[in-house]
N, C-alpha and C. Protein backbone atom coordinates (compact mmCIF):
# COMPACT_ATOMS: atom_id res chain seq x y z
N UNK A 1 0.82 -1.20 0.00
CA UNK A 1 0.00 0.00 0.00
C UNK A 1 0.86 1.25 0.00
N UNK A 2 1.55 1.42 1.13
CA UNK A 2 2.67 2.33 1.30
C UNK A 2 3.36 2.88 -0.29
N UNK A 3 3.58 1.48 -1.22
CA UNK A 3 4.91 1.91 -2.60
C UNK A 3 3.17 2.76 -3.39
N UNK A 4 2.23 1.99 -3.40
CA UNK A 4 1.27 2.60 -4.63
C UNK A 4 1.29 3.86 -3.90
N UNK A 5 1.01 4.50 -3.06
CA UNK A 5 0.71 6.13 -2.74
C UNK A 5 2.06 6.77 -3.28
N UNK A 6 3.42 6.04 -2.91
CA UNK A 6 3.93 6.63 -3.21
C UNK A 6 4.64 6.85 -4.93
N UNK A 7 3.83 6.03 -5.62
CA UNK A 7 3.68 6.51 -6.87
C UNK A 7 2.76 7.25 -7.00
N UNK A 8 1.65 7.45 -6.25
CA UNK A 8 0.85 8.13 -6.78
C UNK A 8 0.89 9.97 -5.92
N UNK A 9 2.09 9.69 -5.68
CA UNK A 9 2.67 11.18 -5.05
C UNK A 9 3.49 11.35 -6.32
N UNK A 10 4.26 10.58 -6.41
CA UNK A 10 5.26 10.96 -7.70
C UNK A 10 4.54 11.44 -8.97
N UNK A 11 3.41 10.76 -9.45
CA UNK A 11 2.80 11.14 -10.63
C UNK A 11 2.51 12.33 -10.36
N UNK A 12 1.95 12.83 -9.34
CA UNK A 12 1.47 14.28 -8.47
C UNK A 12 2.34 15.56 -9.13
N UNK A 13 3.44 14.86 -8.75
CA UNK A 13 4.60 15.51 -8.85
C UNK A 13 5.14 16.00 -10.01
N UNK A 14 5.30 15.17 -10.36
CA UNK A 14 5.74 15.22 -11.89
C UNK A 14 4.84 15.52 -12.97
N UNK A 15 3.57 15.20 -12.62
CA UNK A 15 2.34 16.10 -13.36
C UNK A 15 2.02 17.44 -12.97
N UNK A 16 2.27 17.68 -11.57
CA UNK A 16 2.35 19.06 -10.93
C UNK A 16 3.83 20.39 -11.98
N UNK A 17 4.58 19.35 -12.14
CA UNK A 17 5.79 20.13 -12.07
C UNK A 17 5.95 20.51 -14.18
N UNK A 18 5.15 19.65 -14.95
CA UNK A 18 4.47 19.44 -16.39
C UNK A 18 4.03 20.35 -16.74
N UNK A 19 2.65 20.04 -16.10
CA UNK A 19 1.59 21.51 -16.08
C UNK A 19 2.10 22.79 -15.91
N UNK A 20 2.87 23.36 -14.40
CA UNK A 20 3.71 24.51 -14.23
C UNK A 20 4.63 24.61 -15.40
N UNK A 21 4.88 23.95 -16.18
CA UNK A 21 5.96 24.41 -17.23
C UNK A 21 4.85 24.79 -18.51
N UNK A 22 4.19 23.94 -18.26
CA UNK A 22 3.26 24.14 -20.01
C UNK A 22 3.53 26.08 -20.41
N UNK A 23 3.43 27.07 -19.50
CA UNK A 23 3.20 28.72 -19.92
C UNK A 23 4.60 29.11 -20.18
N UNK A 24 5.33 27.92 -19.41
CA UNK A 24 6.75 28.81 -19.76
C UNK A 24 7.74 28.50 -20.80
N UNK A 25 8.64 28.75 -21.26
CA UNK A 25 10.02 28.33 -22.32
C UNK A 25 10.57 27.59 -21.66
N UNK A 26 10.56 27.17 -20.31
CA UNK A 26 11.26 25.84 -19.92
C UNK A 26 10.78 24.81 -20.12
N UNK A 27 11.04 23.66 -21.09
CA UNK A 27 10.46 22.60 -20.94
C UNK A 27 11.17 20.92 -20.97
N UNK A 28 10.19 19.97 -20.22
CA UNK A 28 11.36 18.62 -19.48
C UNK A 28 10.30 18.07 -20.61
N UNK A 29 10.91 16.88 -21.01
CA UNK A 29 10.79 15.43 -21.26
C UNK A 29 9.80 14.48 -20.51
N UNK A 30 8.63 14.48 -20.76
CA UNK A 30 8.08 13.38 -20.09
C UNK A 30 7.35 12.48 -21.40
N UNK A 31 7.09 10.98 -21.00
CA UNK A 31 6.80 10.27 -22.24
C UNK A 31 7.23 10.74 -23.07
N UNK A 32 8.48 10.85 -23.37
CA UNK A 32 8.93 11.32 -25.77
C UNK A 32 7.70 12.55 -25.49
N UNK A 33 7.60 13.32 -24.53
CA UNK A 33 7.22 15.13 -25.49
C UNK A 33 7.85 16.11 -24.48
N UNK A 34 7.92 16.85 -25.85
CA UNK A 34 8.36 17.95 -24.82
C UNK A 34 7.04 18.78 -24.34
N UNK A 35 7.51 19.22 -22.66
CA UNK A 35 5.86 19.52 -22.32
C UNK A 35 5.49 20.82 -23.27
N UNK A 36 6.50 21.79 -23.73
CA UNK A 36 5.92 22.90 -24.45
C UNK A 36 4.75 22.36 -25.44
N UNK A 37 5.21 20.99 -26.68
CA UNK A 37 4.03 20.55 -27.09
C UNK A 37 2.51 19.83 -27.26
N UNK A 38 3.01 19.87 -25.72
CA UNK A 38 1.59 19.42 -24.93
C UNK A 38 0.38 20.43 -25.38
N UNK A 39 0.44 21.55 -25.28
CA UNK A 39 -0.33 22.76 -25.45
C UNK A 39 -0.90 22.82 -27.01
N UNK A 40 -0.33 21.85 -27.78
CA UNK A 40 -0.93 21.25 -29.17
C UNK A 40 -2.33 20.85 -28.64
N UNK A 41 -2.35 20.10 -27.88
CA UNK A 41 -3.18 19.32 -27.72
C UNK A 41 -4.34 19.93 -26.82
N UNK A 42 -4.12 21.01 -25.92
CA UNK A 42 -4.95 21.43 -24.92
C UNK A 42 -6.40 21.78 -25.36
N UNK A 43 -6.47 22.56 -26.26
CA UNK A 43 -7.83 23.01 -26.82
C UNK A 43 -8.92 21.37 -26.84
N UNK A 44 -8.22 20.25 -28.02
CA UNK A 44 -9.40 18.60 -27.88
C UNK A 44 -9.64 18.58 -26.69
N UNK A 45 -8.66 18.47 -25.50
CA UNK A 45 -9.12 17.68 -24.56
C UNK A 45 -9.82 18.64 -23.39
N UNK A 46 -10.26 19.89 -23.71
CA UNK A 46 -10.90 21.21 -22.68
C UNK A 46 -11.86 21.27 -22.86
N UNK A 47 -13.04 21.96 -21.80
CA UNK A 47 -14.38 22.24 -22.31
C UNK A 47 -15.44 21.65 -22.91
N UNK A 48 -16.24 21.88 -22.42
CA UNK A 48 -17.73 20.66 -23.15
C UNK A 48 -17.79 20.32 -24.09
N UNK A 49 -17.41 21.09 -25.65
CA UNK A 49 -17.61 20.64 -26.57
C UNK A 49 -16.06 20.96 -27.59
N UNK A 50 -15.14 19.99 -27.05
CA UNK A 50 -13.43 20.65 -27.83
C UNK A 50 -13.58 20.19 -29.05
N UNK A 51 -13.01 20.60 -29.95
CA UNK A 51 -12.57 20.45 -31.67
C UNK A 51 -12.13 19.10 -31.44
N UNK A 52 -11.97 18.81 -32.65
CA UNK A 52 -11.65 17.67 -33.14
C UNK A 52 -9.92 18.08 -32.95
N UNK A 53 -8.66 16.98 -32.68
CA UNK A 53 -6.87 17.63 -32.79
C UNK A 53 -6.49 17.83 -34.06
N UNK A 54 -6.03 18.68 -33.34
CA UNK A 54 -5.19 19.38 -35.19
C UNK A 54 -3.92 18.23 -35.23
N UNK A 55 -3.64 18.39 -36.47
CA UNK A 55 -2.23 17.68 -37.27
C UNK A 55 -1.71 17.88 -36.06
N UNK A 56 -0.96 18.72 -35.74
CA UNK A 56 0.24 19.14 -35.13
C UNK A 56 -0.01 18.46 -33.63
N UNK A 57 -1.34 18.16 -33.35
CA UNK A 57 -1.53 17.60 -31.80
C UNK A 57 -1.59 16.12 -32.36
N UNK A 58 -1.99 15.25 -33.47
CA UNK A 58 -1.57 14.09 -33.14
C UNK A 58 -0.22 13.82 -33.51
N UNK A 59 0.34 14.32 -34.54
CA UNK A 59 1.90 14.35 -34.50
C UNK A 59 2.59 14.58 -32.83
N UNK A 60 2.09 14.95 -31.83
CA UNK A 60 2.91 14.66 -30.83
C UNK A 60 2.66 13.50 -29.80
N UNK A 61 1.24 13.53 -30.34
CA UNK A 61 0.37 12.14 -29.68
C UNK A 61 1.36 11.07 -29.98
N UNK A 62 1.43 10.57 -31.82
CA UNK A 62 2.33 9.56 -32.54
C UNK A 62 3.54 9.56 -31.81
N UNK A 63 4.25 10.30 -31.58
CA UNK A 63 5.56 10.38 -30.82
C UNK A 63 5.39 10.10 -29.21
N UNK A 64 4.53 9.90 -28.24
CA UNK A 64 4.26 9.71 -27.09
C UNK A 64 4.83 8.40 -27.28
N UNK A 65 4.66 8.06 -25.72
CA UNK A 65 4.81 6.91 -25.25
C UNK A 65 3.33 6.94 -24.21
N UNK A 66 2.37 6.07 -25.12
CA UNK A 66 0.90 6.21 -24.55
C UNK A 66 0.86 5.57 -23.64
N UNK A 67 1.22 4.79 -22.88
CA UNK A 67 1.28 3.78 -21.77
C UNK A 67 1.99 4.53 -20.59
N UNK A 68 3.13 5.22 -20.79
CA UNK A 68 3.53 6.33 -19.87
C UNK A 68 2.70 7.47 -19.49
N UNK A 69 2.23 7.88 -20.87
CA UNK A 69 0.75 8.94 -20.62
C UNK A 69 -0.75 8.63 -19.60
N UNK A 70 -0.81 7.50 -20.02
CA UNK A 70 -1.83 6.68 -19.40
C UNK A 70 -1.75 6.52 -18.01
N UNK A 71 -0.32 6.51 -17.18
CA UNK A 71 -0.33 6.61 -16.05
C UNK A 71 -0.42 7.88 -15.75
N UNK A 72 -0.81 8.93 -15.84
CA UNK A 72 -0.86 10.03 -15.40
C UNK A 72 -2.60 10.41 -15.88
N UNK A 73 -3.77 9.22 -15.84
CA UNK A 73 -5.12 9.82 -16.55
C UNK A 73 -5.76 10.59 -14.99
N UNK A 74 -4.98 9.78 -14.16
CA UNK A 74 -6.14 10.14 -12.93
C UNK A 74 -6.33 11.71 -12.17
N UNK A 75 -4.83 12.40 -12.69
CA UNK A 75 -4.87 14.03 -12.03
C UNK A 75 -5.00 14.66 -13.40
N UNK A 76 -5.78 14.25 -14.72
CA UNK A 76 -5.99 15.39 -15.63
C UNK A 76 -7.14 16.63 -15.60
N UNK A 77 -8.40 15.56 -14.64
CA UNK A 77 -9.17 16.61 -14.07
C UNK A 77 -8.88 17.91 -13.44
N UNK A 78 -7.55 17.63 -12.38
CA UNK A 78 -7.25 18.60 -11.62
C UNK A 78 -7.16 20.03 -12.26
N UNK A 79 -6.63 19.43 -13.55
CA UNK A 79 -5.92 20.81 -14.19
C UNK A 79 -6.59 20.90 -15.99
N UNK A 80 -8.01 20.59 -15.32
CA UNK A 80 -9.08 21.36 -16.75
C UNK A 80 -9.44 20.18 -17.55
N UNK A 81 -8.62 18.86 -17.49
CA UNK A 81 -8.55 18.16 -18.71
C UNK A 81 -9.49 17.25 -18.38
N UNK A 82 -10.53 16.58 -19.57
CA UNK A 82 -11.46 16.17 -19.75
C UNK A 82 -10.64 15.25 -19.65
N UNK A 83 -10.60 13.68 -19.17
CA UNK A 83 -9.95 12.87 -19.27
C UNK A 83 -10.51 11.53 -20.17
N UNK A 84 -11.73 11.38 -20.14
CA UNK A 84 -12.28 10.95 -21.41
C UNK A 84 -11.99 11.60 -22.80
N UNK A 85 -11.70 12.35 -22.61
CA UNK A 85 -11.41 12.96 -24.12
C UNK A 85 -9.84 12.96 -24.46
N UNK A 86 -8.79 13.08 -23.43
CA UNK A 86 -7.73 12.89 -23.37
C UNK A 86 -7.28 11.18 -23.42
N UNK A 87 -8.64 10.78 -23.46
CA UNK A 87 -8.34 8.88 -23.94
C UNK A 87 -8.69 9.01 -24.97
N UNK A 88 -9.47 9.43 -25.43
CA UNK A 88 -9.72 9.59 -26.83
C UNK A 88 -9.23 9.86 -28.02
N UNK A 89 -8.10 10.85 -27.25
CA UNK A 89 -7.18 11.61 -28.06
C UNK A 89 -6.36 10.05 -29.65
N UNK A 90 -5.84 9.49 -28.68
CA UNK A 90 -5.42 8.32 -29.73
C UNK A 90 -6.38 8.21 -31.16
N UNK A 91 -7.13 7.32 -30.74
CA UNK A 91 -8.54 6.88 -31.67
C UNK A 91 -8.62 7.85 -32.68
N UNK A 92 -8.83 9.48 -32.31
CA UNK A 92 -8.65 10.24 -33.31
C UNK A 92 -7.73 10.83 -34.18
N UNK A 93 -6.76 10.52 -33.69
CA UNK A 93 -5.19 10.44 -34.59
C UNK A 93 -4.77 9.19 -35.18
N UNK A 94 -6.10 8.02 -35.06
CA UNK A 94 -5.29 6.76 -35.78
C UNK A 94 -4.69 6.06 -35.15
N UNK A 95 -4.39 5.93 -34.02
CA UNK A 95 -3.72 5.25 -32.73
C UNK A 95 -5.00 4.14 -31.87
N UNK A 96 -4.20 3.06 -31.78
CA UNK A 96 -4.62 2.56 -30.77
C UNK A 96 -4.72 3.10 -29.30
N UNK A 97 -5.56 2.92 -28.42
CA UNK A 97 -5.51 3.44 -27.23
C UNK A 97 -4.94 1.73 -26.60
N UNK A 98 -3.88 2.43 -25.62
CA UNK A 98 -3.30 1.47 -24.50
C UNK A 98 -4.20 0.55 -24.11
N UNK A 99 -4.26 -0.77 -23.49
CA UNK A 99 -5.23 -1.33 -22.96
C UNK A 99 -5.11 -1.23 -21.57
N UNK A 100 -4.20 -0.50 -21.01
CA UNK A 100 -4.11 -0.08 -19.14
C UNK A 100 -4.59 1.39 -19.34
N UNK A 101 -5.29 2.46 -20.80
CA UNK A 101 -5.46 3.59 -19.78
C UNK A 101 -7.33 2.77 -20.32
């Protein structure tokens, strides 16, 4: 019990520390993206009714590592993201979705 919380502090963390970068010119490596091109993608997965992803957001999708992404579905709420729609994201770029998210 103890190791799962403490992954699930780390994802915290490291999704905490993602997000805080998304506004700025600093950006880390998580799953194959850089977080600056995360923000491709923000508009599909926001708000009641988001667009369909542009080129440029599944081109960074294709380059993910979706199974790494997938561990991080459970704090996308925190920070705006529809998380059904952020599973979705695959399917509409032509991608299989993971079978763990």
């Amino acid at each position: 019990m103890a190791q799962s919380s403490g992954k699930a502090l780390m994802q915290w963390m490291v999704a905490a520390l993602l997000f805080a970068m998304l506004g700025s010119s600093l950006a880390v490596i998580i799953c194959n993206i850089d977080s600056n091109q995360l923000k491709l993608c923000r508009a599909a997965v926001s708000g009641r009714n988001p667009p369909n992803p542009s080129n440029e957001c599944c081109d960074v999708i294709r380059r993910a590592n979706l199974p790494c992404l997938c561990s991080y579905k459970s704090i996308l709420p925190s920070f705006g993201i529809n998380g059904a729609k952020a599973l979705a994201l695959p399917g509409k770029c032509g991608l299989k979705t993971p079978s763990n998210c």
